[in-house]
C-alpha atoms as a PDB file:
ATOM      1  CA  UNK A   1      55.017 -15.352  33.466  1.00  0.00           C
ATOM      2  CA  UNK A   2      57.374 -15.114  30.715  1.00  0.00           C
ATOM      3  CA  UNK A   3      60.035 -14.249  32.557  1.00  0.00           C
ATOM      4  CA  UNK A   4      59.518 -17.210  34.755  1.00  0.00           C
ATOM      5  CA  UNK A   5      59.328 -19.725  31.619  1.00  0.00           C
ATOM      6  CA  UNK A   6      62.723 -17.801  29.981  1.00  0.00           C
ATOM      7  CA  UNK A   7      64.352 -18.665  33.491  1.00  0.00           C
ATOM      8  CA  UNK A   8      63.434 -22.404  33.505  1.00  0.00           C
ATOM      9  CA  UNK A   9      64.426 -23.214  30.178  1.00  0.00           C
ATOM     10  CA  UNK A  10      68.096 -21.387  30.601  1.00  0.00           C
ATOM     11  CA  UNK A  11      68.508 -23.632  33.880  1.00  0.00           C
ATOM     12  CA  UNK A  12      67.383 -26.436  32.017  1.00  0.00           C
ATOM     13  CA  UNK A  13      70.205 -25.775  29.071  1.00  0.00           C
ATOM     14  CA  UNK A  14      72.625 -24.483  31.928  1.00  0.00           C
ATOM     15  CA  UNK A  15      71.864 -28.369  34.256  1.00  0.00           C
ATOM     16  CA  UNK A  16      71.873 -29.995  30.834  1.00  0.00           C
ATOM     17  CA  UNK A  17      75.334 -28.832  29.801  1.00  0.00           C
ATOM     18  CA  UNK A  18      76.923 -29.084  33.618  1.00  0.00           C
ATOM     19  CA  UNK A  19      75.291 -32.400  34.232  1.00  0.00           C
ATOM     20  CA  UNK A  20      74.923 -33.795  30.726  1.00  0.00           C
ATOM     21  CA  UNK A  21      78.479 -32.791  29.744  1.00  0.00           C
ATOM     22  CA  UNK A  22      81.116 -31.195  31.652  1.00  0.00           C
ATOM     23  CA  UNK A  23      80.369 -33.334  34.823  1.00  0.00           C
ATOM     24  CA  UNK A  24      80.672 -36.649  32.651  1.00  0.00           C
ATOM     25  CA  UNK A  25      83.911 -35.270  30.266  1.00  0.00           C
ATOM     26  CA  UNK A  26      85.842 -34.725  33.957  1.00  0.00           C
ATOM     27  CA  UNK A  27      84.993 -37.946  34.899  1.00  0.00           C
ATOM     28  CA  UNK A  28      86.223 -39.755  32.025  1.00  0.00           C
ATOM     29  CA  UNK A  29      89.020 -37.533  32.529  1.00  0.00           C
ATOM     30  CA  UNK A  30      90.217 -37.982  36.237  1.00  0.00           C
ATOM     31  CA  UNK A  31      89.926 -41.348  35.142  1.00  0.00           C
ATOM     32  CA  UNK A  32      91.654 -41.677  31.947  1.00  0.00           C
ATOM     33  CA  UNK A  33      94.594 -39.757  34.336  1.00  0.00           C
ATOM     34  CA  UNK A  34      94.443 -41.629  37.286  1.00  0.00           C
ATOM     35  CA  UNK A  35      92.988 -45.175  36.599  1.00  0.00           C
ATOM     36  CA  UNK A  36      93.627 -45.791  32.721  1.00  0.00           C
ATOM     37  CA  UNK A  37      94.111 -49.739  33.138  1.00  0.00           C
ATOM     38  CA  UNK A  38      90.836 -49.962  34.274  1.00  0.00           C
ATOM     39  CA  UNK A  39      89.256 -46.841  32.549  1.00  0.00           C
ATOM     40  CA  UNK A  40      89.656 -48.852  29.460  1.00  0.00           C
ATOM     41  CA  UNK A  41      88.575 -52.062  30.499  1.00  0.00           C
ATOM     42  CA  UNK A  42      91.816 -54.221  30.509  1.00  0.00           C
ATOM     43  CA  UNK A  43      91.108 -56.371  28.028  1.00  0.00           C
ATOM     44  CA  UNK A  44      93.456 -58.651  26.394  1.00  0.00           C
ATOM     45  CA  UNK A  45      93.485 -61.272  23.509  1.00  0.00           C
ATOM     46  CA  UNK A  46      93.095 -63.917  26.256  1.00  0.00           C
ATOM     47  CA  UNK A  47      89.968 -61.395  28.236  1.00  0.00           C
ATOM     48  CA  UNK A  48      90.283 -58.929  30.982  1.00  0.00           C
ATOM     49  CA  UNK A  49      92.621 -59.016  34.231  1.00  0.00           C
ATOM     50  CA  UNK A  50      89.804 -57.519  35.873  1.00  0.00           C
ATOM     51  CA  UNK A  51      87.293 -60.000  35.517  1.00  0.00           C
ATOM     52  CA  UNK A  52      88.133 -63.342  36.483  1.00  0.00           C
ATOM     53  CA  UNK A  53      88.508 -65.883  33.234  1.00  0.00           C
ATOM     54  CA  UNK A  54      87.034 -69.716  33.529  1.00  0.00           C
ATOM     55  CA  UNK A  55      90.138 -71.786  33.228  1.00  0.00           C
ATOM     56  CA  UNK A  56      88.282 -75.285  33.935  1.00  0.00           C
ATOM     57  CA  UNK A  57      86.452 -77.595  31.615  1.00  0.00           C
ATOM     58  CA  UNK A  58      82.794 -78.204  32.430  1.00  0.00           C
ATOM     59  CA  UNK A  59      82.615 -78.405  36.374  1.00  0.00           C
ATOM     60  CA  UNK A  60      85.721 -79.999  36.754  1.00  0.00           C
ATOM     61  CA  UNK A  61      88.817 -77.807  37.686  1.00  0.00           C
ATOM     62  CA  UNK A  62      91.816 -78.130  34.516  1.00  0.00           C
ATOM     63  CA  UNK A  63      94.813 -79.338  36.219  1.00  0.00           C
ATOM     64  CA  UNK A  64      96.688 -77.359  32.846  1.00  0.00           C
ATOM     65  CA  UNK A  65      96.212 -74.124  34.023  1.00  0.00           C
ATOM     66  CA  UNK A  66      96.345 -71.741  37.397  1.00  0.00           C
ATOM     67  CA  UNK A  67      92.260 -71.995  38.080  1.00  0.00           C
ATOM     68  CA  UNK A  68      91.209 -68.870  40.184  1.00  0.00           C
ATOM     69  CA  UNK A  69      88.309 -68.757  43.171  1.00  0.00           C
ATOM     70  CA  UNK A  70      85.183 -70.233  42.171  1.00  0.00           C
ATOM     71  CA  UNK A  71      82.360 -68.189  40.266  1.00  0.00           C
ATOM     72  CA  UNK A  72      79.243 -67.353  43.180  1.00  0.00           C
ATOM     73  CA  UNK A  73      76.427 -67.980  41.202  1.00  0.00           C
ATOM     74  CA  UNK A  74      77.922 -71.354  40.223  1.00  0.00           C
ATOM     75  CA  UNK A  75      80.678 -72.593  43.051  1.00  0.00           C
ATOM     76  CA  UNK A  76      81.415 -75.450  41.016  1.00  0.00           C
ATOM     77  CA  UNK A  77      82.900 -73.353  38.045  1.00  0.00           C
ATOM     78  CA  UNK A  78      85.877 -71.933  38.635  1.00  0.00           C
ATOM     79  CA  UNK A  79      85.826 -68.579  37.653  1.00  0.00           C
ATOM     80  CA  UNK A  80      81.966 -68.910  35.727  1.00  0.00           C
ATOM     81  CA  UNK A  81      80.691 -67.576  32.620  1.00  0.00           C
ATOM     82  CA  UNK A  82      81.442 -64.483  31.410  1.00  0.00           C
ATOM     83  CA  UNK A  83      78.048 -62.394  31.615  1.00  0.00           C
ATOM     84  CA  UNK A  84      76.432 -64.339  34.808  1.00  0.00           C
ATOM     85  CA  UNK A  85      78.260 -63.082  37.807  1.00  0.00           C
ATOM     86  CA  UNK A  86      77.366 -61.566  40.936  1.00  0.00           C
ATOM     87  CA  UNK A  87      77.628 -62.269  44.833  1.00  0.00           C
ATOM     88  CA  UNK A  88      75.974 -65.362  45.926  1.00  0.00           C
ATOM     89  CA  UNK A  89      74.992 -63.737  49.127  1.00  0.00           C
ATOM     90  CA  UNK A  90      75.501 -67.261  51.378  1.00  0.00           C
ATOM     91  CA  UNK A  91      75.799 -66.944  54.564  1.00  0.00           C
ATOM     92  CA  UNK A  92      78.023 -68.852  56.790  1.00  0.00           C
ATOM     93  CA  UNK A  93      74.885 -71.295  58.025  1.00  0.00           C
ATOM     94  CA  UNK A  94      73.516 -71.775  54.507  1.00  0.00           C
ATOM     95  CA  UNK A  95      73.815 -75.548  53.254  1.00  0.00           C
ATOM     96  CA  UNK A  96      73.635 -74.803  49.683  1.00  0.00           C
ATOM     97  CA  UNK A  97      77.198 -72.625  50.919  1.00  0.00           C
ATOM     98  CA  UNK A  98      78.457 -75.754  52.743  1.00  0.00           C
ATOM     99  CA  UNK A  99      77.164 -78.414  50.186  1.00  0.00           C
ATOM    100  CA  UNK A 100      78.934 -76.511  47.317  1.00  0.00           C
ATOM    101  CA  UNK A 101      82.100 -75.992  49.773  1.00  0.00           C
ATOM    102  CA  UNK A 102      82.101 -79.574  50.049  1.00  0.00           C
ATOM    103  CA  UNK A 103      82.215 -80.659  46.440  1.00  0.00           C
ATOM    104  CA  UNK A 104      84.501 -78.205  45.405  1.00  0.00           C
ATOM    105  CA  UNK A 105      87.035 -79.713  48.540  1.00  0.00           C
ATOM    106  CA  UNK A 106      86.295 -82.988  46.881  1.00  0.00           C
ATOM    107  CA  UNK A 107      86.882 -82.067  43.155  1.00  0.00           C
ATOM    108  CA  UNK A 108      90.298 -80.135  44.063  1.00  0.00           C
ATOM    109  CA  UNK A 109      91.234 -83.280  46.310  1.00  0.00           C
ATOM    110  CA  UNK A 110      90.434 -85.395  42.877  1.00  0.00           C
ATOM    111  CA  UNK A 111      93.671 -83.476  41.219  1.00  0.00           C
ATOM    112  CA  UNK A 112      95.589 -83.914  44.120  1.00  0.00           C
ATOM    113  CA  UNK A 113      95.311 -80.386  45.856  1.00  0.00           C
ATOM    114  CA  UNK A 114      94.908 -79.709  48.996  1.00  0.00           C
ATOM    115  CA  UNK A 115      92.514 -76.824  48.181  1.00  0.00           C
ATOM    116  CA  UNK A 116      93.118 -73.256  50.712  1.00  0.00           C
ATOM    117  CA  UNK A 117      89.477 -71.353  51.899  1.00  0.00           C
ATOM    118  CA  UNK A 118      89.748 -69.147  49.235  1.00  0.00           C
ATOM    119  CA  UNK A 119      90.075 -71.774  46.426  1.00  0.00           C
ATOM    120  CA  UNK A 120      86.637 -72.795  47.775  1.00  0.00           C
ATOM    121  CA  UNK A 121      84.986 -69.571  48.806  1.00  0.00           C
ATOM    122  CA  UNK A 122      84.087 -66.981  46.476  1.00  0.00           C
ATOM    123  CA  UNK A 123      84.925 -63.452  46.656  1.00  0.00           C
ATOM    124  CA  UNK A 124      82.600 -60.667  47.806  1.00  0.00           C
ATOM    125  CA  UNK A 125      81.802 -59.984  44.026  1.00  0.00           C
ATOM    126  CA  UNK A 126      81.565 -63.370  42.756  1.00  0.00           C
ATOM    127  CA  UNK A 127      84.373 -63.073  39.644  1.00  0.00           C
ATOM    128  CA  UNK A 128      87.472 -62.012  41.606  1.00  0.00           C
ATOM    129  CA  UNK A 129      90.175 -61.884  39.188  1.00  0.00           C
ATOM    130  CA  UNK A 130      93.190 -62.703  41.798  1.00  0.00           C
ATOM    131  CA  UNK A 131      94.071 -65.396  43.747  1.00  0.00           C
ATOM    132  CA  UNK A 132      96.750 -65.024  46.973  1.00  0.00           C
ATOM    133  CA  UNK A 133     100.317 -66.766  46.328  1.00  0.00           C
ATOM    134  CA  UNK A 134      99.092 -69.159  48.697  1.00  0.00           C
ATOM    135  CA  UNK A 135      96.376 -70.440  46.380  1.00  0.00           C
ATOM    136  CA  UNK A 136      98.615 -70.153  43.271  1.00  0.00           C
ATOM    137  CA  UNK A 137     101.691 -71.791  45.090  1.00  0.00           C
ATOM    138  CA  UNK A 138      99.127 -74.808  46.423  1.00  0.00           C
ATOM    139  CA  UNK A 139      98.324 -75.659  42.813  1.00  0.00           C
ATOM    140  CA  UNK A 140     102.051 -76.210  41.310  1.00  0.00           C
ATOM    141  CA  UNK A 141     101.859 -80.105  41.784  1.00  0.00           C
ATOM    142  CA  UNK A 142      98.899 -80.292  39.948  1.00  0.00           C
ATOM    143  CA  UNK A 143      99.998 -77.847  37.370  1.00  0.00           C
ATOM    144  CA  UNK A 144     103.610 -79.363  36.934  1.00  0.00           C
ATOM    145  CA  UNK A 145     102.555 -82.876  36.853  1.00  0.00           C
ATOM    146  CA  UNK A 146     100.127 -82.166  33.678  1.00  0.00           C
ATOM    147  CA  UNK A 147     102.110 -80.150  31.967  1.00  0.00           C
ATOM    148  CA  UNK A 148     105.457 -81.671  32.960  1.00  0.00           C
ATOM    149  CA  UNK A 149     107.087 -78.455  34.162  1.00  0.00           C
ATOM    150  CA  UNK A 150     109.511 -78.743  36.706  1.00  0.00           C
ATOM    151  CA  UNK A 151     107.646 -77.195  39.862  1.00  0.00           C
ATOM    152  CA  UNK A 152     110.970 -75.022  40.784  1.00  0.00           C
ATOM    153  CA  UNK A 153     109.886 -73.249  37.520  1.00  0.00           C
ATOM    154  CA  UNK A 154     106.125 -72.896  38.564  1.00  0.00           C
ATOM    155  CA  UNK A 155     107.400 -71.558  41.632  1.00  0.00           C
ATOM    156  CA  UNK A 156     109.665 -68.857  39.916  1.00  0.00           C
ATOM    157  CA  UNK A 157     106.849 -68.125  37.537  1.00  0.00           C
ATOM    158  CA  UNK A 158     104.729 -67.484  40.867  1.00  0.00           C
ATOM    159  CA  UNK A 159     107.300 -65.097  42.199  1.00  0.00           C
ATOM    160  CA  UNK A 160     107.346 -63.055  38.842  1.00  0.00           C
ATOM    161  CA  UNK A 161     103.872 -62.305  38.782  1.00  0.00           C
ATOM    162  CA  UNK A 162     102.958 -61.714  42.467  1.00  0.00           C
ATOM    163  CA  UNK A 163     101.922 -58.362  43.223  1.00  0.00           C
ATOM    164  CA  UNK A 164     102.380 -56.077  46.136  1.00  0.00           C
ATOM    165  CA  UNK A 165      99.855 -54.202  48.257  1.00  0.00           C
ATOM    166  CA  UNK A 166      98.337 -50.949  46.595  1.00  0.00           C
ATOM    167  CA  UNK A 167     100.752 -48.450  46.885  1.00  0.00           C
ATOM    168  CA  UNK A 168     102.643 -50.642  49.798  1.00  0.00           C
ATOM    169  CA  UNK A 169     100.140 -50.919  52.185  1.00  0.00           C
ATOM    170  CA  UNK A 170      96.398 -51.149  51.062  1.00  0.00           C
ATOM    171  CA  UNK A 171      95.678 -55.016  51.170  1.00  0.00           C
ATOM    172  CA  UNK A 172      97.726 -57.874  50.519  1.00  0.00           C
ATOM    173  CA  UNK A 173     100.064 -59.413  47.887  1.00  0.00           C
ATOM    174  CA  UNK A 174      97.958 -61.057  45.099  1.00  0.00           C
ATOM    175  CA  UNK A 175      98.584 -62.894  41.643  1.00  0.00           C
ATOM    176  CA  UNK A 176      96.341 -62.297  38.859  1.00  0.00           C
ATOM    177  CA  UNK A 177      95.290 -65.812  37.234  1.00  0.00           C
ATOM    178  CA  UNK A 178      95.316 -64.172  33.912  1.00  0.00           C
ATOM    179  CA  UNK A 179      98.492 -62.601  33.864  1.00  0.00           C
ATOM    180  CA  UNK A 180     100.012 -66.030  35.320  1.00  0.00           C
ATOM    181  CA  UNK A 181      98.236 -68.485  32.887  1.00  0.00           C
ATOM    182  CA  UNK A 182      99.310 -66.084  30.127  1.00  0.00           C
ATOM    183  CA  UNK A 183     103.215 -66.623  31.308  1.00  0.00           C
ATOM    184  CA  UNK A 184     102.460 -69.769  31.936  1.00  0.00           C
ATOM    185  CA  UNK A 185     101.589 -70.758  28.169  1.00  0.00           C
ATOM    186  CA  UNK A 186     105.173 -69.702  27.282  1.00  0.00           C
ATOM    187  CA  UNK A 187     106.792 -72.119  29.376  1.00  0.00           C
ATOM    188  CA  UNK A 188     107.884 -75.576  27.544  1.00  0.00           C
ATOM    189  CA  UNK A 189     108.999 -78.453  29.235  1.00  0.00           C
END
């Protein structure tokens, strides 16, 4: 019997050091190796590139700044509040999905862009933090007319801060609306 109840506890501390310890230190680890952008969180003195950052003003989209896909658990802010995120789950016959399409299509229209699916569609995960440089390049008349920046500029701005595929090949090119907005602040006019 003792022998039985010596075993158990030495597994126990044995499990508890494997699984308590050493199997969380190497994953903090590998990642702190592989993935440290993201191991750490990304964030910035303007928020995280990972998460995507509400650039609007209320419900209405800011015609000052790069605005990113809309938030899912409220399509009508772009980008949401930080805290409240997750997938909407909408199917493509809901018409809660096709009413909010609608007025988002109508408030982008209001600032004079012709808005691209994704600008009214959110991600799978609700707080995407890129947009395509489609949806960034579709926004430049807005942008330059409010902040009176010569859209040849925009445009070059857009360039700079387009990304390629993961490593070449996994996905498509993106732009993340942080990183842009944060370049974008530096123009003048």
């Amino acid at each position: 019997m003792r022998t039985a109840i010596y075993r158990s506890f030495v597994l126990t501390a044995i499990m508890l050091v494997i699984v308590g310890a050493a199997y969380p230190l190497a994953g903090w680890a590998f990642a702190q190796a592989t993935f440290t952008h993201q191991a750490d969180g990304s964030l910035g003195s303007n928020g995280s590139s990972l998460i995507g950052q509400p650039w609007n003003s209320g419900t209405s989209i800011n015609p000052q700044w790069f605005n990113g896909r809309p938030d899912a658990d409220n399509p009508l802010s772009v980008n949401g509040v930080a805290g409240e995120s997750s997938a909407a789950n909408l199917g493509p016959r809901s018409a809660v999905l096709v009413t909010s399409v609608r007025a988002l299509i109508k408030e982008w229209r209001a600032v004079g862009v012709s808005p691209t699916p994704d600008l009214v569609t959110t991600s799978g995960s609700g707080i995407d933090p890129d947009i395509s440089p489609l949806d960034a390049r579709v926004q430049v008349p807005m942008v330059s007319k409010a902040r009176h920046i010569p859209a040849a500029r925009l445009y070059q701005l857009i360039a700079q801060q387009t990304r390629g595929p993961q490593w070449g090949f996994l996905g498509s090119s993106y732009v993340n609306v942080l990183s842009l907005n944060e370049a974008l602040s530096t123009l003048r006019p």
